[in-house]
C-alpha atoms as a PDB file:
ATOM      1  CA  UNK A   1      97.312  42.089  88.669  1.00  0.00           C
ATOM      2  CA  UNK A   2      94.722  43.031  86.378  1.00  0.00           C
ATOM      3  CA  UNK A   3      93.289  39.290  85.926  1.00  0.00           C
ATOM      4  CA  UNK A   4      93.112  39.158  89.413  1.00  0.00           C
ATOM      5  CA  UNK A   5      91.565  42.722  89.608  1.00  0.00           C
ATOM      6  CA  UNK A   6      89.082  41.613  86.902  1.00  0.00           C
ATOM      7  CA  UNK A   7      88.006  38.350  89.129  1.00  0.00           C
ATOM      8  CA  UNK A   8      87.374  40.216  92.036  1.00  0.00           C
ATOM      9  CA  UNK A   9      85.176  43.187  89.948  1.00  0.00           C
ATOM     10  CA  UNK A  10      83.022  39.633  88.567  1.00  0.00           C
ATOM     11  CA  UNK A  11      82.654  38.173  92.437  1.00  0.00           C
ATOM     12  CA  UNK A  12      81.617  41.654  93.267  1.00  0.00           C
ATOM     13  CA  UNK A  13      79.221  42.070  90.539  1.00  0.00           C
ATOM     14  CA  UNK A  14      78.231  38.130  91.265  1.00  0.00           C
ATOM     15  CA  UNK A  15      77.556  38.862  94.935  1.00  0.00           C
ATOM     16  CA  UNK A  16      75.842  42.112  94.281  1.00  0.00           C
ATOM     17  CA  UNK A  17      72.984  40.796  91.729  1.00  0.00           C
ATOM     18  CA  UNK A  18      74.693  42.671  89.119  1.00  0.00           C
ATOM     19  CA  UNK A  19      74.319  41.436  85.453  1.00  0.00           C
ATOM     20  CA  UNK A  20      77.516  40.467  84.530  1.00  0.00           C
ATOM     21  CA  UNK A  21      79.359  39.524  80.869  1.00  0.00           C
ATOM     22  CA  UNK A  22      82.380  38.013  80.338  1.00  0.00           C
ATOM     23  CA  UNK A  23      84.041  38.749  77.348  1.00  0.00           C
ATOM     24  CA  UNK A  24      87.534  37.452  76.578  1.00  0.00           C
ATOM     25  CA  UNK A  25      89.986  36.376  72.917  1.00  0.00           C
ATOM     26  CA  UNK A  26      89.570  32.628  73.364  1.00  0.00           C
ATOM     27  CA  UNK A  27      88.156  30.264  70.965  1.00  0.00           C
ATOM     28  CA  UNK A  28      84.633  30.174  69.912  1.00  0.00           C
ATOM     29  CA  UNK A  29      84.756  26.402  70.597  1.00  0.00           C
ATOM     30  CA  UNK A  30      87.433  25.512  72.603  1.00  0.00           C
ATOM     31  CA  UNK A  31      88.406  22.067  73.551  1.00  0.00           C
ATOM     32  CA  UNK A  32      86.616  19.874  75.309  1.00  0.00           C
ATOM     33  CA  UNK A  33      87.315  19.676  78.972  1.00  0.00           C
ATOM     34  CA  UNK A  34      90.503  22.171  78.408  1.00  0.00           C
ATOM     35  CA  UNK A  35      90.799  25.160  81.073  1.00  0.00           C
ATOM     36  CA  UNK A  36      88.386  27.790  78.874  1.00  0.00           C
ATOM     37  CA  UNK A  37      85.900  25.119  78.361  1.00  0.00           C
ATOM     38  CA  UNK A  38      85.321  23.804  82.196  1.00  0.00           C
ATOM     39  CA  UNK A  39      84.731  27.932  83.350  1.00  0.00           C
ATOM     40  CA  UNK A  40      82.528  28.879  80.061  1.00  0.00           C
ATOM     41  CA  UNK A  41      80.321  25.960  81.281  1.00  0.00           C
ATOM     42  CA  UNK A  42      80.419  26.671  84.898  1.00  0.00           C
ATOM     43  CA  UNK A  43      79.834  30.264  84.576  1.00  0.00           C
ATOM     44  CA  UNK A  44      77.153  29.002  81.561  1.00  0.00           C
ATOM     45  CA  UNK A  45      75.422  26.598  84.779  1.00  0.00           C
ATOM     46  CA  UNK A  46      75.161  30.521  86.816  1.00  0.00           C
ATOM     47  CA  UNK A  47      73.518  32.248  84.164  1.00  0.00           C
ATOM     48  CA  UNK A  48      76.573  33.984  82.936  1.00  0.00           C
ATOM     49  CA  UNK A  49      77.014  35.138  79.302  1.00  0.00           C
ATOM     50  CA  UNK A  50      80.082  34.282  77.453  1.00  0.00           C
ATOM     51  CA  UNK A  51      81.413  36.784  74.493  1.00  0.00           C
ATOM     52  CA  UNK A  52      84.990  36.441  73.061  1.00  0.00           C
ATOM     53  CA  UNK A  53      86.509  38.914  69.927  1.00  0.00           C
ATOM     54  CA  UNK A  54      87.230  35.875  68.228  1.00  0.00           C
ATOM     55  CA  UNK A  55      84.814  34.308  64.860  1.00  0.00           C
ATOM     56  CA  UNK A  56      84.372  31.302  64.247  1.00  0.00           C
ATOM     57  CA  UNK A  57      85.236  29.224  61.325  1.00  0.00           C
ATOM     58  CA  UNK A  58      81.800  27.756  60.061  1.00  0.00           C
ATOM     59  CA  UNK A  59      78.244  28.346  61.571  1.00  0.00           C
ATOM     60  CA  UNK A  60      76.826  25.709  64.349  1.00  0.00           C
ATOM     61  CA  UNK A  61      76.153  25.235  67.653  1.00  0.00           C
ATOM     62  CA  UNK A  62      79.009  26.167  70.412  1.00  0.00           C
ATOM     63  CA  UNK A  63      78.031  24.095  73.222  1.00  0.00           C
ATOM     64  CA  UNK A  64      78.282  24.332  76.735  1.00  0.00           C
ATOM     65  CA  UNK A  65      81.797  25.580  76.832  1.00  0.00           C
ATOM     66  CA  UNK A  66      81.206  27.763  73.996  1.00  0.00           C
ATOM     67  CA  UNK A  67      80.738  31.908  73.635  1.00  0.00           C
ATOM     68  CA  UNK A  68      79.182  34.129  71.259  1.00  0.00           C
ATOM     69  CA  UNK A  69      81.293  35.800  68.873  1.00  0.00           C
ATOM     70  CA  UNK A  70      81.374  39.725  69.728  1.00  0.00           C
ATOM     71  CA  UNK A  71      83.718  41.216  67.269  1.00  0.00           C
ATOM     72  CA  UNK A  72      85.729  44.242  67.396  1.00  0.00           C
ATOM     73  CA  UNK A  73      84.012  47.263  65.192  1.00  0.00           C
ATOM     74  CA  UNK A  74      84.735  49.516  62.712  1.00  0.00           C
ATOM     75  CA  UNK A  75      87.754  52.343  64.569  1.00  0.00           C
ATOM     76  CA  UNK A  76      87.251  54.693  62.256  1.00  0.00           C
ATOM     77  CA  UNK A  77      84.725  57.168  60.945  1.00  0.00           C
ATOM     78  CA  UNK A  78      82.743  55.973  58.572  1.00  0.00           C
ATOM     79  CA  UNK A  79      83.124  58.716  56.298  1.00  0.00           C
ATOM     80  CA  UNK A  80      86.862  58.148  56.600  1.00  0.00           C
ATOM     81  CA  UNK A  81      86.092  54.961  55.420  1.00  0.00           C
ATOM     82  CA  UNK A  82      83.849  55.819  52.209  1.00  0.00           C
ATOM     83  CA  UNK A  83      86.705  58.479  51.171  1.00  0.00           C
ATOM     84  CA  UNK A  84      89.432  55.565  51.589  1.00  0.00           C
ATOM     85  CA  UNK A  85      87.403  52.796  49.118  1.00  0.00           C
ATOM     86  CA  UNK A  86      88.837  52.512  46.019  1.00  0.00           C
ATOM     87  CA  UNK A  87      91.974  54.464  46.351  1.00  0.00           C
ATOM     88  CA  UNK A  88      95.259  53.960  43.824  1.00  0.00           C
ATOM     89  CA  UNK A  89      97.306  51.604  44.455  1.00  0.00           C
ATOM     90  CA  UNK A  90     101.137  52.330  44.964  1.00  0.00           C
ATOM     91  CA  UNK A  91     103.634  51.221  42.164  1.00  0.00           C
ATOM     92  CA  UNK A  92     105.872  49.634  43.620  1.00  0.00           C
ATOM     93  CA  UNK A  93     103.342  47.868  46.074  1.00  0.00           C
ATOM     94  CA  UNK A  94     103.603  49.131  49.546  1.00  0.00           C
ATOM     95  CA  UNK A  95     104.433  46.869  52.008  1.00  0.00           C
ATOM     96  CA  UNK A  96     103.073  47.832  55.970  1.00  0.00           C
ATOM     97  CA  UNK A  97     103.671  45.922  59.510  1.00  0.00           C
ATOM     98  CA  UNK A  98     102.041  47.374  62.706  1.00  0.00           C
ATOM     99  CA  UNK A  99     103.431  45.615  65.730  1.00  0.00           C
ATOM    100  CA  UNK A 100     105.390  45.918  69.142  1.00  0.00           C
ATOM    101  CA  UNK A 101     108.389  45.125  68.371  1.00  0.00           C
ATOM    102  CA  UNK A 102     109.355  41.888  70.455  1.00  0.00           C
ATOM    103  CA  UNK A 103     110.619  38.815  69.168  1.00  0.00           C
ATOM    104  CA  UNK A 104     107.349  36.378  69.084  1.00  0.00           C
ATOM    105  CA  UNK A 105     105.344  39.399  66.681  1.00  0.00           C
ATOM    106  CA  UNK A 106     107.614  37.855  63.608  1.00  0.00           C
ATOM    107  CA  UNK A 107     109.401  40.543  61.894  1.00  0.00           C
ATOM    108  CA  UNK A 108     112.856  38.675  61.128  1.00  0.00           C
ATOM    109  CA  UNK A 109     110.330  35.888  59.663  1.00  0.00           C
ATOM    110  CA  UNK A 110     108.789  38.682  57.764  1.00  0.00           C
ATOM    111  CA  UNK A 111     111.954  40.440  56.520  1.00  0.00           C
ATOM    112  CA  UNK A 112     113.603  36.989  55.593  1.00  0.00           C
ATOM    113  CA  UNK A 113     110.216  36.239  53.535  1.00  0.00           C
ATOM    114  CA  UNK A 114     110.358  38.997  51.281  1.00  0.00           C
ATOM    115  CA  UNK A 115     113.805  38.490  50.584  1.00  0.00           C
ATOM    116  CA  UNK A 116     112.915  35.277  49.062  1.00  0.00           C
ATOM    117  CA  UNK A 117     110.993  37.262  46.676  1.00  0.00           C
ATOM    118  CA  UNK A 118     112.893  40.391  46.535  1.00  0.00           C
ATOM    119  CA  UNK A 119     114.336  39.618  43.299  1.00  0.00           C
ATOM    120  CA  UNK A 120     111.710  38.882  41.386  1.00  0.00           C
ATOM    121  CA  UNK A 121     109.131  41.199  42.953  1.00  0.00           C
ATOM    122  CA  UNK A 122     109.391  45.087  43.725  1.00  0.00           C
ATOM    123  CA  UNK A 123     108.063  46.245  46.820  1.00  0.00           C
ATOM    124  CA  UNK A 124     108.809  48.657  49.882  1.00  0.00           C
ATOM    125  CA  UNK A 125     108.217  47.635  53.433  1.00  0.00           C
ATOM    126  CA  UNK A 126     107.497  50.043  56.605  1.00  0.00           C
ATOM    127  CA  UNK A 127     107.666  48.732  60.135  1.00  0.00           C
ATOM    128  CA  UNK A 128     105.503  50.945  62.401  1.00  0.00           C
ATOM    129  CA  UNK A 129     105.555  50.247  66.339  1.00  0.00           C
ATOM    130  CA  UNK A 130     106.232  51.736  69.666  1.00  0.00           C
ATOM    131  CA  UNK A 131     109.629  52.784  70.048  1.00  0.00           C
ATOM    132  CA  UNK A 132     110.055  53.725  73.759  1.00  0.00           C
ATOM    133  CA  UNK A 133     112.885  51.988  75.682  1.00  0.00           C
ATOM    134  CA  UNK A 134     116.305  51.171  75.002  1.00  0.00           C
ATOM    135  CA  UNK A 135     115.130  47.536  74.085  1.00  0.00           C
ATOM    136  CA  UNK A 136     112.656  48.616  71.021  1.00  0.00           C
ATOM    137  CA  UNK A 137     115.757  50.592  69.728  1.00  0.00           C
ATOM    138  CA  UNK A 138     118.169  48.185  69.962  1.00  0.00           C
ATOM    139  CA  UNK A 139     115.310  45.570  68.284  1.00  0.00           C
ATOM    140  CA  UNK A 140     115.064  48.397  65.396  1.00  0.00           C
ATOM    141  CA  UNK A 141     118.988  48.424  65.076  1.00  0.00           C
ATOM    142  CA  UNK A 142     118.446  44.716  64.623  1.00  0.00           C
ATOM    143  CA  UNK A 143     116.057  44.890  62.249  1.00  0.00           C
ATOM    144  CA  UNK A 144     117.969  47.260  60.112  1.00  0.00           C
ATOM    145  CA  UNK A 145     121.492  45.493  60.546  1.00  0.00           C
ATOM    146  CA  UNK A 146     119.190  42.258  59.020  1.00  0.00           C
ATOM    147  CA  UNK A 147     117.734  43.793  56.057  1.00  0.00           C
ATOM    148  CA  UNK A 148     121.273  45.394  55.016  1.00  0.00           C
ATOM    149  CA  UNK A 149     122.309  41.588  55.067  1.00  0.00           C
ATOM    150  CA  UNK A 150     119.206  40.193  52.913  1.00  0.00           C
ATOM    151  CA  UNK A 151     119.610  43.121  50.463  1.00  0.00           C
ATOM    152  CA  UNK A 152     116.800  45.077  51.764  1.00  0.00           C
ATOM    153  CA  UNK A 153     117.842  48.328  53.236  1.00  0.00           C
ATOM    154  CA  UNK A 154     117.013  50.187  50.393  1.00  0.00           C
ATOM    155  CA  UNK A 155     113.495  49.037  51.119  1.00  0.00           C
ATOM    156  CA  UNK A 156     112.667  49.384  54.471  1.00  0.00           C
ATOM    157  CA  UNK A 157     111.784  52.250  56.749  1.00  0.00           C
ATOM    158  CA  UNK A 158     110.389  52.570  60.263  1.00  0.00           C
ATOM    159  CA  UNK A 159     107.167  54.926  60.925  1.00  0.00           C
ATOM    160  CA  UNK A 160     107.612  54.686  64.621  1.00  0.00           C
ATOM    161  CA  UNK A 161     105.498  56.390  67.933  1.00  0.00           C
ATOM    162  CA  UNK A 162     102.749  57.281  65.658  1.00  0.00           C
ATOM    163  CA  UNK A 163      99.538  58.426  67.410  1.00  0.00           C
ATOM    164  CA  UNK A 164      96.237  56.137  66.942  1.00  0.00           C
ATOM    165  CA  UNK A 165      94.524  59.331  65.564  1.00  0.00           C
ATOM    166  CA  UNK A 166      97.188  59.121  62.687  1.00  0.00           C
ATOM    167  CA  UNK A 167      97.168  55.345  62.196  1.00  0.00           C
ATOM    168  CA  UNK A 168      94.630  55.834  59.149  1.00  0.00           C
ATOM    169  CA  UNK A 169      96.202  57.962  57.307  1.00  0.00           C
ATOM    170  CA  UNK A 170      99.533  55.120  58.138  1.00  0.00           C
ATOM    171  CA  UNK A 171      97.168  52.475  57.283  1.00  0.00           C
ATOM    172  CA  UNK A 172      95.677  54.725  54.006  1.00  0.00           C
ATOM    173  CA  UNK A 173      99.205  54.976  52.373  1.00  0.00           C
ATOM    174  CA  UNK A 174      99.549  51.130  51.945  1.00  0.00           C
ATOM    175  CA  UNK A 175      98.414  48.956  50.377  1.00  0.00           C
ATOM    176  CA  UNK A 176      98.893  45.245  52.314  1.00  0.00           C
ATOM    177  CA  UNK A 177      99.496  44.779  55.945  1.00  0.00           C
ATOM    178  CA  UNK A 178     100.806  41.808  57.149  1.00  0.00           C
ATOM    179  CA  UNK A 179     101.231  40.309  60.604  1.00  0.00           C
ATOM    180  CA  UNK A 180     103.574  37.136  60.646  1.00  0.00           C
ATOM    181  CA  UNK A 181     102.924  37.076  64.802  1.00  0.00           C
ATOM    182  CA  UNK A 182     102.293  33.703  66.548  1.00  0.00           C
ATOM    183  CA  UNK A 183      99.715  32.835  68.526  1.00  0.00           C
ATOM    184  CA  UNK A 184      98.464  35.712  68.610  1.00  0.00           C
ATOM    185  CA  UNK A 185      95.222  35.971  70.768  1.00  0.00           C
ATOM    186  CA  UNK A 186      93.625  39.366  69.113  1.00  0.00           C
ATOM    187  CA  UNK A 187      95.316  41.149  66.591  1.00  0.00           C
ATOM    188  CA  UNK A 188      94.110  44.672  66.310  1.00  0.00           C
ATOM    189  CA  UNK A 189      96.367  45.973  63.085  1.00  0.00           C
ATOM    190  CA  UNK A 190      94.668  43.744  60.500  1.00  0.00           C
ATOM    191  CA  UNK A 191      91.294  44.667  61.461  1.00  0.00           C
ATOM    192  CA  UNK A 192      92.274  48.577  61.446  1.00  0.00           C
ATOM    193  CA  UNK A 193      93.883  47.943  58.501  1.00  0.00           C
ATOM    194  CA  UNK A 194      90.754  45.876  56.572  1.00  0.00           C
ATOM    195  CA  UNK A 195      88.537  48.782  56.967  1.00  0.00           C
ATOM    196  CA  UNK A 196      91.318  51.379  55.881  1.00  0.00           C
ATOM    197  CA  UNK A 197      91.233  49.485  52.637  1.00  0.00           C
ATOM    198  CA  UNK A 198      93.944  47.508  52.651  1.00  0.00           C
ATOM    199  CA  UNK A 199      94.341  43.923  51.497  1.00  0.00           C
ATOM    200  CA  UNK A 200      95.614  41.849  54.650  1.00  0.00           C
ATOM    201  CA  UNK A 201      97.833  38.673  55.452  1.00  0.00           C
ATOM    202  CA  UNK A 202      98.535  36.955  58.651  1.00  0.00           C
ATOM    203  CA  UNK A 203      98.868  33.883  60.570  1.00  0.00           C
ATOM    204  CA  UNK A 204      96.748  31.302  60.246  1.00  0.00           C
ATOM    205  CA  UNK A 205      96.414  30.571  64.013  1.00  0.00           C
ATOM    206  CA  UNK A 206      96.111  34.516  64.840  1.00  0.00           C
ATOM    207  CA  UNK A 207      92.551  35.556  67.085  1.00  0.00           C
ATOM    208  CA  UNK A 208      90.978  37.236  64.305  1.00  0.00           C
ATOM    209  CA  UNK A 209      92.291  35.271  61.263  1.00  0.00           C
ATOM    210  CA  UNK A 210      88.347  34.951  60.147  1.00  0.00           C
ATOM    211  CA  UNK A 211      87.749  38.557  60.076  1.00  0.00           C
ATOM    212  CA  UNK A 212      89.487  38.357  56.747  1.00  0.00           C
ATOM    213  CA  UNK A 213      88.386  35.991  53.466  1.00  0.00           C
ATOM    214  CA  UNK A 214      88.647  32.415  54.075  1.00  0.00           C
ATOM    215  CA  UNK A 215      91.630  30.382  51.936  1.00  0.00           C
ATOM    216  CA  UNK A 216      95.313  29.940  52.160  1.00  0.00           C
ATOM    217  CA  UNK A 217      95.352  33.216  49.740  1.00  0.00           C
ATOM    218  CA  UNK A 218      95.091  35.628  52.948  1.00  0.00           C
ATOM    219  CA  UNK A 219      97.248  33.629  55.993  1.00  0.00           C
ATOM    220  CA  UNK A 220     100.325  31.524  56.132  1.00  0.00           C
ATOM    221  CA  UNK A 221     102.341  29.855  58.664  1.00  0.00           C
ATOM    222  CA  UNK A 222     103.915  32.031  60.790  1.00  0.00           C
ATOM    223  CA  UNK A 223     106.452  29.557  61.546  1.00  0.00           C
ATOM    224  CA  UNK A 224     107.923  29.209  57.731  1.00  0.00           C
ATOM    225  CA  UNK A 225     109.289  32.146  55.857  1.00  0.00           C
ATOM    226  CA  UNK A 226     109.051  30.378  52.711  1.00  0.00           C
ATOM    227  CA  UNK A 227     104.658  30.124  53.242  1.00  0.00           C
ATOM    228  CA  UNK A 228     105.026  33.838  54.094  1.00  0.00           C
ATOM    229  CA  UNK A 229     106.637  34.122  50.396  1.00  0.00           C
ATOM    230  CA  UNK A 230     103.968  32.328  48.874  1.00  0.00           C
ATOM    231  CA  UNK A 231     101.330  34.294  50.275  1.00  0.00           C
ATOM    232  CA  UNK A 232     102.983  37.910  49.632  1.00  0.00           C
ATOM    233  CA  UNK A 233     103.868  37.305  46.104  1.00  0.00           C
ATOM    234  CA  UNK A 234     100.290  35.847  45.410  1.00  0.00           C
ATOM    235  CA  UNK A 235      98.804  39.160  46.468  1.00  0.00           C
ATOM    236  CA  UNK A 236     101.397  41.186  44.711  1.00  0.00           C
ATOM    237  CA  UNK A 237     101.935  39.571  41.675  1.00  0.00           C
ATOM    238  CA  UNK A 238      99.870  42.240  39.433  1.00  0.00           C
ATOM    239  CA  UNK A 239      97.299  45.467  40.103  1.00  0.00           C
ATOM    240  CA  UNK A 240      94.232  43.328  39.777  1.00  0.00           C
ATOM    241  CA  UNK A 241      95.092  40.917  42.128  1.00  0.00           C
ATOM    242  CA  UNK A 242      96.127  43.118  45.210  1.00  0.00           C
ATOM    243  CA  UNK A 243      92.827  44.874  43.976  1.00  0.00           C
ATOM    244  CA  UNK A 244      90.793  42.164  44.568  1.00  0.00           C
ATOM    245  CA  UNK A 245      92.488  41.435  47.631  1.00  0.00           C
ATOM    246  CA  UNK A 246      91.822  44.901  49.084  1.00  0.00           C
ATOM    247  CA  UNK A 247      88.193  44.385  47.987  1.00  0.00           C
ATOM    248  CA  UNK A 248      87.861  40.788  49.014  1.00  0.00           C
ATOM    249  CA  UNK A 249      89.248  41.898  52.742  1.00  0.00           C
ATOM    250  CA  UNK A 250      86.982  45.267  53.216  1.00  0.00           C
ATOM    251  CA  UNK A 251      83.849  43.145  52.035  1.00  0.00           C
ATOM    252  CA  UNK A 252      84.436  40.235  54.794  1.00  0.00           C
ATOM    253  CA  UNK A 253      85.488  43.116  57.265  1.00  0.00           C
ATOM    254  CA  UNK A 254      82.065  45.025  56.597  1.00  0.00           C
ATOM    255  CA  UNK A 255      80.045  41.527  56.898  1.00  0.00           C
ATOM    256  CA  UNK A 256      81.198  40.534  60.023  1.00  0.00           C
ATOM    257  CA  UNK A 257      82.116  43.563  62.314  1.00  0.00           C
ATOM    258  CA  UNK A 258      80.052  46.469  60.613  1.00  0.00           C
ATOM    259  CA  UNK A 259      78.354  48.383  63.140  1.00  0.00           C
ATOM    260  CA  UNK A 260      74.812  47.728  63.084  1.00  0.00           C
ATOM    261  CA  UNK A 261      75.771  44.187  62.753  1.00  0.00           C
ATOM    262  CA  UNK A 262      77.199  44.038  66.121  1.00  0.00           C
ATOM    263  CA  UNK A 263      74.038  46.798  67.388  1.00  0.00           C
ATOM    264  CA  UNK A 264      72.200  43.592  66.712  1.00  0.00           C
ATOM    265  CA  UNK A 265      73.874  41.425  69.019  1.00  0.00           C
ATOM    266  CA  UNK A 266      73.971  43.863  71.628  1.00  0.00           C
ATOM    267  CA  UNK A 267      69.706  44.300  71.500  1.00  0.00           C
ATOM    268  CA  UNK A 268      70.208  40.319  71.035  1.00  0.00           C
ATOM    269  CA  UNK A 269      71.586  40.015  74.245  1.00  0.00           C
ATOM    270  CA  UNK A 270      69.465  42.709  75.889  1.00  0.00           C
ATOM    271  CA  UNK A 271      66.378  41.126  75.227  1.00  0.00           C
ATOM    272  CA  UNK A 272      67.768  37.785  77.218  1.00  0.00           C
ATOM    273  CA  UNK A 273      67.563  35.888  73.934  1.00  0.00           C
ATOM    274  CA  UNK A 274      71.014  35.342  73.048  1.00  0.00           C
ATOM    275  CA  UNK A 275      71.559  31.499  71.617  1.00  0.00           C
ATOM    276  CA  UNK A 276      74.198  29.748  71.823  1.00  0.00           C
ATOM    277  CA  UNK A 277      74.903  29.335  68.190  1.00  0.00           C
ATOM    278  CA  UNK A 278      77.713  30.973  66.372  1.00  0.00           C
ATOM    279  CA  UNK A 279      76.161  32.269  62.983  1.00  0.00           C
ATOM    280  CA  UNK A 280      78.901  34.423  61.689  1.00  0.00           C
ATOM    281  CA  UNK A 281      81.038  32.213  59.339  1.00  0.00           C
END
């Protein structure tokens, strides 16, 4: 219903003159001759803008069935965010996933990662999603039934129907988020969670995988709890590393979705100069 209601709103706009943007979570550079390449290049032929949320992974030109990247900003206040650099970190290393919780997000892959390292490695893990229906409570059971088995109750906690006025301060009192989800088109949590200061993991396939540092240090495959491993205990081996983590994710966060840097695109596109390159890398 609402594709459909957004197809009509464009042939409206379309028939009425109206300038009209079309901003969706695809690829920068999708596939030649695949679905989202034929209509960027048709709609490119009418004089119709492409944006999507999504970066791209190295500067060039996106050709005809290209978009610009339009990244999501900063959610917070920025004084929120100046008060948040450089806070402790917890001892034991706190753990954080922000997800719906259905099956393809990943948090069996998640809790059966840490387990691999649990161990070796002390940590504390909080699951924090919408728990509404019968079906996100019996999923939460689940969850907690699993992590008795891998050894992890003691470990875990929910922070459950928590208000998106509150998520900072959720964000603020750990210090990695990870999101193990696949194929994920847009995932909001990491970059909420980049400019609360924490240092971030995620798949390597997600939408916004390069709003965080490039490297095999900050995603994994999402398929393979034993890559998840890898990349949790690498970022919470000691202090200094999850440090540099946290500072490494907040610095590529600030480059690439700060707000004046996506003002500039905005008067970019106002002006009726917008190119068809993708220059954030």
């Amino acid at each position: 219903m609402t594709r459909w209601f957004c197809r009509v709103a464009a042939l409206c706009a379309i028939l009425q003159g109206r300038k009209l943007v079309i901003y969706d979570q695809e690829d920068v550079r999708p596939q030649a001759w695949s679905g989202t390449w034929i209509r960027r290049a048709v709609f490119r032929q009418l004089g119709i803008a492409h944006f999507t949320s999504r970066l791209p992974s190295n500067p060039g030109s996106v050709g005809a069935g290209g978009a610009m990247p339009l990244p999501f900003g900063n959610p917070f206040e920025p004084i929120r965010i100046g008060a948040l650099r450089g806070r402790p970190l917890h001892s034991p290393p706190r753990i954080l996933m922000v997800a719906k919780y259905r099956e393809r997000k990943g948090h069996s892959l998640l809790l059966r990662a840490l387990a691999v390292i649990s161990a070796s490695t002390p940590f504390s893990i909080t699951l924090c999603g919408e728990e509404a229906t019968h079906s996100d409570a019996a999923f939460c059971e689940a969850l907690r039934q699993e992590a008795q088995a891998l050894g992890l109750a003691d470990r875990l906690r929910f922070q459950n129907n928590i208000a998106h006025d509150r998520m900072i301060s959720i964000y603020a009192s750990h210090d990695l988020l990870i999101l193990p989800s696949r194929t994920e088109p847009a995932a909001v949590s990491p970059v909420e969670a980049a400019w609360a200061g924490c240092a971030v993991l995620m798949s390597r396939d997600s939408g916004t995988r390069h709003y965080l540092p490039p490297g095999s240090g900050f995603d994994f495959d999402p398929d393979d709890p034993q890559d998840i491993a890898r990349a949790v205990a690498g970022l919470i081996a000691g202090p200094e590393d999850l440090r540099l983590a946290r500072d490494a994710c907040f610095m590529r966060i600030s480059s690439v979705a700060d707000d004046d840097v996506i003002l500039r695109l905005f008067e970019t596109f106002g002006t009726g100069t917008v190119r068809t390159r993708a220059s954030m890398s």
